[in-house]
N, C-alpha and C. Protein backbone atom coordinates (compact mmCIF):
# COMPACT_ATOMS: atom_id res chain seq x y z
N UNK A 1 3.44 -148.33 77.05
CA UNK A 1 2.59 -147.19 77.32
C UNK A 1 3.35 -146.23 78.24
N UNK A 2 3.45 -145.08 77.94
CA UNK A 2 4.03 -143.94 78.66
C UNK A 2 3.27 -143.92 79.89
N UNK A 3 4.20 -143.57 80.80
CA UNK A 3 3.56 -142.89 82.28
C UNK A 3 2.87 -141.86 82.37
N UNK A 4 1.64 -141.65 83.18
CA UNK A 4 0.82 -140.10 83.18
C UNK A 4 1.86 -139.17 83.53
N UNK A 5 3.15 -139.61 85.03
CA UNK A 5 4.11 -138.55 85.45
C UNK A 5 4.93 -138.26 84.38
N UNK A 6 5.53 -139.15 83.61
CA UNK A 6 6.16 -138.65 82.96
C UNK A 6 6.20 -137.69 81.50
N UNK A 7 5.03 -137.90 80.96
CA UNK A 7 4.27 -136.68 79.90
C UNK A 7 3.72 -135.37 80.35
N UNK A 8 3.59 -135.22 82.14
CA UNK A 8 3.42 -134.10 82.37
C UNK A 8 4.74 -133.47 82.87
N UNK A 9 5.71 -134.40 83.02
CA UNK A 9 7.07 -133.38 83.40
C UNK A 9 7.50 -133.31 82.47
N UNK A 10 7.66 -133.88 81.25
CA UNK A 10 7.98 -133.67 79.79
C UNK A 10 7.53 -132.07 79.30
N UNK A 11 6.31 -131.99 79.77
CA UNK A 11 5.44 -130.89 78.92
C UNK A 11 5.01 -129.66 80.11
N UNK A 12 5.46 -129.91 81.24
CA UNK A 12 6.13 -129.28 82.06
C UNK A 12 7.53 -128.25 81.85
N UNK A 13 8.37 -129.21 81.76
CA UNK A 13 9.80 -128.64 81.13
C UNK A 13 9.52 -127.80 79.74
N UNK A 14 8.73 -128.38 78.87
CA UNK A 14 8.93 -127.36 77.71
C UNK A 14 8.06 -126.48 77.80
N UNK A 15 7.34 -126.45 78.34
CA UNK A 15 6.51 -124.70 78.59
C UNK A 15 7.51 -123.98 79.34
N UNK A 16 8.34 -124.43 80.49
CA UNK A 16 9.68 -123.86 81.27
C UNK A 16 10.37 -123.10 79.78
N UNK A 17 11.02 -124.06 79.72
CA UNK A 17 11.49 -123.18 78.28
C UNK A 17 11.54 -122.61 77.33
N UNK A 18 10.04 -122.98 77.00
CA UNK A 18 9.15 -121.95 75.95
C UNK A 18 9.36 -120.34 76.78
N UNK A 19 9.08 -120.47 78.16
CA UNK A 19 8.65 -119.20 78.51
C UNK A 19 10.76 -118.84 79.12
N UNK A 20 11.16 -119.10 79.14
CA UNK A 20 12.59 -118.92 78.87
C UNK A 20 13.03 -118.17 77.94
N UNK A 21 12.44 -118.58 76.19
CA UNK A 21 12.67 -118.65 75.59
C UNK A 21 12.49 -117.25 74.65
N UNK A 22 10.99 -117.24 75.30
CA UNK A 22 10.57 -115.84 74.64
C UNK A 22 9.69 -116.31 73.00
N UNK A 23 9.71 -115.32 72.50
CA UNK A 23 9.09 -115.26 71.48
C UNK A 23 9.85 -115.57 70.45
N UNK A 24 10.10 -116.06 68.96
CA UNK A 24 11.11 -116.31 68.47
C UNK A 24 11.84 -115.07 67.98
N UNK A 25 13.60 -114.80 67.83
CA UNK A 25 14.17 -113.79 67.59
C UNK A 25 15.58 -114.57 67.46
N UNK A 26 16.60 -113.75 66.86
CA UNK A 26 17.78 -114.20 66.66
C UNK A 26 18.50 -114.15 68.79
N UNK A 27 19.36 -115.27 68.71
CA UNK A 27 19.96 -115.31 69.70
C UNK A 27 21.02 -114.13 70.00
N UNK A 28 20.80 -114.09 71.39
CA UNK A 28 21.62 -112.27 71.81
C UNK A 28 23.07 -113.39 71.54
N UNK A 29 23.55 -111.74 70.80
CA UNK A 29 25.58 -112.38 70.77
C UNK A 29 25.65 -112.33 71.79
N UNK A 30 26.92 -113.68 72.16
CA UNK A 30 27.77 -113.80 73.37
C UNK A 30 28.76 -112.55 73.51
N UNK A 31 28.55 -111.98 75.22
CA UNK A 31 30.00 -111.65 75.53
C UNK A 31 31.22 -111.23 75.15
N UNK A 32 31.82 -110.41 74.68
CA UNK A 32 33.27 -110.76 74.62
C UNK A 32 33.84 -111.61 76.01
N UNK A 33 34.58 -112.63 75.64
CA UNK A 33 35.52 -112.55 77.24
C UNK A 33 36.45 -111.80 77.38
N UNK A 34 36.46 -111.51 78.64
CA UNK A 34 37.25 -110.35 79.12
C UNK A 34 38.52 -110.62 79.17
N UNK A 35 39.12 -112.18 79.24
CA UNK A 35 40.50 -112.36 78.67
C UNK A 35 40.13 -113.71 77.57
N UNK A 36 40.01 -113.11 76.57
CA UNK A 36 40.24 -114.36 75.44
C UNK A 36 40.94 -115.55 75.90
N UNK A 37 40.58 -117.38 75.21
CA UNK A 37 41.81 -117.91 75.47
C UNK A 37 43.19 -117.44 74.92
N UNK A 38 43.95 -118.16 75.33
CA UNK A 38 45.66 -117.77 74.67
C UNK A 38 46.50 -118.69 75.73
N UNK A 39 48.03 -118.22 75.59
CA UNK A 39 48.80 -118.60 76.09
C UNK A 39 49.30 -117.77 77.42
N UNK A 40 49.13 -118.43 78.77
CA UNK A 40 49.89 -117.44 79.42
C UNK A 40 51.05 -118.17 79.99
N UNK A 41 51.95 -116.98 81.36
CA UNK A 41 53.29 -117.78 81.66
C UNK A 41 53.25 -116.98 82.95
N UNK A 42 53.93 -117.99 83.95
CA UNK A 42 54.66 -117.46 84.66
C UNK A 42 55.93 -118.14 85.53
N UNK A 43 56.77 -117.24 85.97
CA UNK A 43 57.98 -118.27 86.16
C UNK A 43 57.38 -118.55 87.93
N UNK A 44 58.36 -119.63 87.92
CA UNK A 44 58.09 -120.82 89.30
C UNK A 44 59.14 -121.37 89.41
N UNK A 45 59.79 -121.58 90.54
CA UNK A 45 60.69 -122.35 91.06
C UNK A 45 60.57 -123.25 90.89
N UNK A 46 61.39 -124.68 90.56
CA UNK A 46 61.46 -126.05 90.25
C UNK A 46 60.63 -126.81 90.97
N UNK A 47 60.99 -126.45 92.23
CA UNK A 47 60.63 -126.87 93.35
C UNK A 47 58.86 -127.10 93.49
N UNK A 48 58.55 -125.79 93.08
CA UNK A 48 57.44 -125.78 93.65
C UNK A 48 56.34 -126.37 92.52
N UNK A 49 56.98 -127.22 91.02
CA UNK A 49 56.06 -128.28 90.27
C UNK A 49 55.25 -129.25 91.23
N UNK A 50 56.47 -128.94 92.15
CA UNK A 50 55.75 -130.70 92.65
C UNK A 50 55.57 -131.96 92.45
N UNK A 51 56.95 -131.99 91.58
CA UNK A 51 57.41 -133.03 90.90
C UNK A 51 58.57 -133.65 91.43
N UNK A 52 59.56 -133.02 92.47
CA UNK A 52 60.17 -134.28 92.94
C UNK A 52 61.70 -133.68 92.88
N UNK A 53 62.00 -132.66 91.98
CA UNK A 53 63.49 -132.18 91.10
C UNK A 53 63.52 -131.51 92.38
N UNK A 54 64.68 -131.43 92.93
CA UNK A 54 65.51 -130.58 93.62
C UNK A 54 66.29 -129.57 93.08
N UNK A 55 66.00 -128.51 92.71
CA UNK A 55 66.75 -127.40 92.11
C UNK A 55 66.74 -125.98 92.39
N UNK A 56 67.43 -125.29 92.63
CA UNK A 56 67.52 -123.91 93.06
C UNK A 56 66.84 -123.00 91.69
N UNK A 57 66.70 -123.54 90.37
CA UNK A 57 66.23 -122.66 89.30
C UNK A 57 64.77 -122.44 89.51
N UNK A 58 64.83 -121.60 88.21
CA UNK A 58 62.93 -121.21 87.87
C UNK A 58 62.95 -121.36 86.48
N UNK A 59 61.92 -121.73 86.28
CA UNK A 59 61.52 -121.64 84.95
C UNK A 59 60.49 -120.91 84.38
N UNK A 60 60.10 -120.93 83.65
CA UNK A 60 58.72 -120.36 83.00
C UNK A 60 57.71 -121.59 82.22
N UNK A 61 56.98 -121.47 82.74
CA UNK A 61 55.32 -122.11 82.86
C UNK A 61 54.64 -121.49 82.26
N UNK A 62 54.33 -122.71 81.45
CA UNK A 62 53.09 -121.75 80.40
C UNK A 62 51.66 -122.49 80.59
N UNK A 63 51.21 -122.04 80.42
CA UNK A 63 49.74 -122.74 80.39
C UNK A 63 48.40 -121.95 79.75
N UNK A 64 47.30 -122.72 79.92
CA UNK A 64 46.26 -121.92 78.89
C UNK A 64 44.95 -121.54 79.76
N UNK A 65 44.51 -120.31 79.68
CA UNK A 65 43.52 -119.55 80.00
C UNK A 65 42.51 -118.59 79.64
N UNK A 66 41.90 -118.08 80.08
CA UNK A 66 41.13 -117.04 79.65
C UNK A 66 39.47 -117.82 79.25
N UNK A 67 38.98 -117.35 78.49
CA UNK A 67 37.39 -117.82 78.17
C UNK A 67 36.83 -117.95 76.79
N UNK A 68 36.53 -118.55 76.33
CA UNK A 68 36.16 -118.93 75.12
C UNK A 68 34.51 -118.70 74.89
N UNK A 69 34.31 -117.90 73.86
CA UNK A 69 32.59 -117.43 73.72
C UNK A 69 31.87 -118.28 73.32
N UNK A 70 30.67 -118.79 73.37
CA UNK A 70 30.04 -119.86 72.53
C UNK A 70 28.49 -119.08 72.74
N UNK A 71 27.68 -119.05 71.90
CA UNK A 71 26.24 -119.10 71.76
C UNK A 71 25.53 -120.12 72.41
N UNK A 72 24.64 -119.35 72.89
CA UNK A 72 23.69 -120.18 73.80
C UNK A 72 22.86 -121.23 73.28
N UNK A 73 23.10 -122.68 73.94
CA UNK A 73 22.38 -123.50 73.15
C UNK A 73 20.63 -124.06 74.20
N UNK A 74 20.14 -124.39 73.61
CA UNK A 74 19.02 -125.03 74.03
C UNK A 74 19.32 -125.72 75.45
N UNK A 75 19.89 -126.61 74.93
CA UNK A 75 20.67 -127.60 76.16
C UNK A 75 21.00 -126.86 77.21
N UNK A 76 21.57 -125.80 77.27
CA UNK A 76 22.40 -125.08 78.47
C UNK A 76 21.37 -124.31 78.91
N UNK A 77 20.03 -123.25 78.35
CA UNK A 77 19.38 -122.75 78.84
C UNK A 77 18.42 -123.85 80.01
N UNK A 78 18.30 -124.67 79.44
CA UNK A 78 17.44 -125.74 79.83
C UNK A 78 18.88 -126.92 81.33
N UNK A 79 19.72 -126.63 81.08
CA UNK A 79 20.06 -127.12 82.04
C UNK A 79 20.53 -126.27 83.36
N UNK A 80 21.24 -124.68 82.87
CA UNK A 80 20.86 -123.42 83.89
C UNK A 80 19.76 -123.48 84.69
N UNK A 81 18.14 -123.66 84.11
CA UNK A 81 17.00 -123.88 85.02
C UNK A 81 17.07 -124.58 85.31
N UNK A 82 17.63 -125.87 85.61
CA UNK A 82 17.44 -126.88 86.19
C UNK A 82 18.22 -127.52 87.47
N UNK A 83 19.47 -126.66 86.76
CA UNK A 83 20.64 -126.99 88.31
C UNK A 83 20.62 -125.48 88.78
N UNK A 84 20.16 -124.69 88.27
CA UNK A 84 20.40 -122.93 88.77
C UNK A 84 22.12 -122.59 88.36
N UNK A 85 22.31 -121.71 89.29
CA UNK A 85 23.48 -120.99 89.42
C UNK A 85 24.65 -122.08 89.86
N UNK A 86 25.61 -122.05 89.58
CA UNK A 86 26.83 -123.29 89.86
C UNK A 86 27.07 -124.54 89.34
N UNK A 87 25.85 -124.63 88.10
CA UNK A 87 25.49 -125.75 87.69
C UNK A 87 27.08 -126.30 86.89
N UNK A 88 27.21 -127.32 86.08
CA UNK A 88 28.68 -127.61 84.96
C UNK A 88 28.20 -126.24 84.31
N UNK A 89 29.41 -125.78 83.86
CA UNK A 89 29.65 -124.50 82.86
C UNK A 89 29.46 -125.49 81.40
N UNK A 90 28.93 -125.03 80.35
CA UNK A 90 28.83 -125.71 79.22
C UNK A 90 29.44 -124.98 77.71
N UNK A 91 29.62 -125.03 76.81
CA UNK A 91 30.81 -124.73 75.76
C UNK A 91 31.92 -125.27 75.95
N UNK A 92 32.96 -124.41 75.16
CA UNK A 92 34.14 -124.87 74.72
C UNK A 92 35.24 -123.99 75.89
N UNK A 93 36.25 -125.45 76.18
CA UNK A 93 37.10 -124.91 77.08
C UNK A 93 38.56 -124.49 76.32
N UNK A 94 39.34 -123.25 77.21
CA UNK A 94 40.67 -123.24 76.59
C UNK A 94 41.99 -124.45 77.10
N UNK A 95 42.11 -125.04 76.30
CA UNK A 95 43.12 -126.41 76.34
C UNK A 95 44.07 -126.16 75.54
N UNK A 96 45.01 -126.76 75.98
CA UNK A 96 46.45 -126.72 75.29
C UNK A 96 46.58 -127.76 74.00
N UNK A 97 46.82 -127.19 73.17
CA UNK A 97 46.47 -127.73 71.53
C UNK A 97 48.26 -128.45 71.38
N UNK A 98 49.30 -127.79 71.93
CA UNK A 98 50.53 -128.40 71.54
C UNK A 98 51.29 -127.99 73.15
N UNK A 99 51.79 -129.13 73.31
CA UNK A 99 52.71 -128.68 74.55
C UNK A 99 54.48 -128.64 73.90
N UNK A 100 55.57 -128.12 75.29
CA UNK A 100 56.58 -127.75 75.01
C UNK A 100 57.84 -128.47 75.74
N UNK A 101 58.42 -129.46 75.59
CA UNK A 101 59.38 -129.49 76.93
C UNK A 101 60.29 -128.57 77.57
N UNK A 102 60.23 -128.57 78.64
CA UNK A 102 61.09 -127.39 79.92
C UNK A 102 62.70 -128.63 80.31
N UNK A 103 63.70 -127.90 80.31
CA UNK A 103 65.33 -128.14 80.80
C UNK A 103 65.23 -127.33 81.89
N UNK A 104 66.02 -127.62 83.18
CA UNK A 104 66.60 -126.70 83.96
C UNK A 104 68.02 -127.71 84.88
N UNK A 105 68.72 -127.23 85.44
CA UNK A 105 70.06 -127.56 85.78
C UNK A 105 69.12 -128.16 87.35
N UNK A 106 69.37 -129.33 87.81
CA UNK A 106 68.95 -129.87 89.44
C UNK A 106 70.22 -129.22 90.28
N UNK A 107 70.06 -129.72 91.15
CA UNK A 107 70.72 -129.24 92.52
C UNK A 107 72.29 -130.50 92.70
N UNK A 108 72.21 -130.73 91.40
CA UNK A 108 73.53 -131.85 91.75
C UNK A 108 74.67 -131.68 89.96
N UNK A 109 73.35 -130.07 89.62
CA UNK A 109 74.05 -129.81 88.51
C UNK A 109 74.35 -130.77 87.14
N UNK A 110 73.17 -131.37 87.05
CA UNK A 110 72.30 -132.49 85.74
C UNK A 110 71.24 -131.78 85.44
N UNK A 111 71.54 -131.66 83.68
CA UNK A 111 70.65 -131.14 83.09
C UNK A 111 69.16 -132.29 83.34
N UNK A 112 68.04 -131.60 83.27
CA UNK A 112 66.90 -132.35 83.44
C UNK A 112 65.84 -131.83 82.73
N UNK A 113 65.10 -132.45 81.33
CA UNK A 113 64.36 -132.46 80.94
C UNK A 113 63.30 -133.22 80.67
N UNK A 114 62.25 -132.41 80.95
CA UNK A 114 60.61 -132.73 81.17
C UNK A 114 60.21 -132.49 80.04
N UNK A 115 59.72 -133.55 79.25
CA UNK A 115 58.90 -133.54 78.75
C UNK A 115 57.55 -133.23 78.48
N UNK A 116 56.99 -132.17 77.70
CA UNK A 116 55.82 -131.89 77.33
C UNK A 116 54.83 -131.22 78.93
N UNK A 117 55.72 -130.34 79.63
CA UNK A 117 55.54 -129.91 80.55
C UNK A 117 54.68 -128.82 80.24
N UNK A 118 55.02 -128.07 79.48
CA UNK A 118 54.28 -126.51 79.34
C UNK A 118 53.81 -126.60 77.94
N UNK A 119 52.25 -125.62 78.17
CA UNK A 119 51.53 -125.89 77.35
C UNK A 119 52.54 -125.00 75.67
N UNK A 120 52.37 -125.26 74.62
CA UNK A 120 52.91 -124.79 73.71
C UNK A 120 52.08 -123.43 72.42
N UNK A 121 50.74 -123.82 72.45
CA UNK A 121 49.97 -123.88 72.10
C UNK A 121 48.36 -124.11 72.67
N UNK A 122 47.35 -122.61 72.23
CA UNK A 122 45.93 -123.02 73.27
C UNK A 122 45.05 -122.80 71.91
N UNK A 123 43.34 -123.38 72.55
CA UNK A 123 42.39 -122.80 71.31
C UNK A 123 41.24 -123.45 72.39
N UNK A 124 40.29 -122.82 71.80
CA UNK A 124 39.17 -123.43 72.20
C UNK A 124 38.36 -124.88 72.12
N UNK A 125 37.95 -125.66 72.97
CA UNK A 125 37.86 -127.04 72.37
C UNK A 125 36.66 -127.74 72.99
N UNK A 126 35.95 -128.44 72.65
CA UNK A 126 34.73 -128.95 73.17
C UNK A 126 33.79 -128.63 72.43
């Protein structure tokens, strides 16, 4: 047998979201993001990976950013009211679909390659 509390916070929550919700209508398009995902880069000193290499070079660093659009789902309206503002962000994140290995010369003048260091490849995912 169900709880009395719990059929009224049940039916609680969905009048919340009924009235969220509005009347029925097609969902407003998402956003553009203001930087699409993709690939970005920037160069960095060896050093400052934070990986350990002693080297006077730089390289270039790639990695993946920007924002990926998704339509608003049920779930997310309904979890926005519930945690508010700061809540987990929900959709699809930009992730690196293929990475690249990085070479650079160390400080004792040995080539040194890292494997699958920089991203190669981004897309949206989740």
């Amino acid at each position: 047998m169900a709880r009395p509390g719990l059929c009224s916070s049940f039916l609680l929550l969905l009048l919340l979201l009924l009235l969220l919700l509005g009347p029925c209508r097609a969902p407003p398009a998402a956003p553009p993001a203001a930087h699409p995902c993709g690939l970005r880069s920037v160069s960095v000193g060896v050093g400052a990976l934070g990986l350990g290499y002693p080297s006077p070079e730089t390289v270039v660093f790639r990695y993946c950013g920007g924002g990926c659009p998704a339509p608003p789902t049920l779930h997310g309206l309904a979890l926005g009211a519930v945690l508010g503002p700061g809540g987990p962000a929900e959709g699809p994140c930009c992730r690196p679909t293929r990475y690249e290995d990085v070479a650079f010369l160390d400080s004792e003048l040995r080539w040194q390659r890292l494997p699958q260091l920089s991203a190669g490849a981004c897309a949206c995912l989740g």
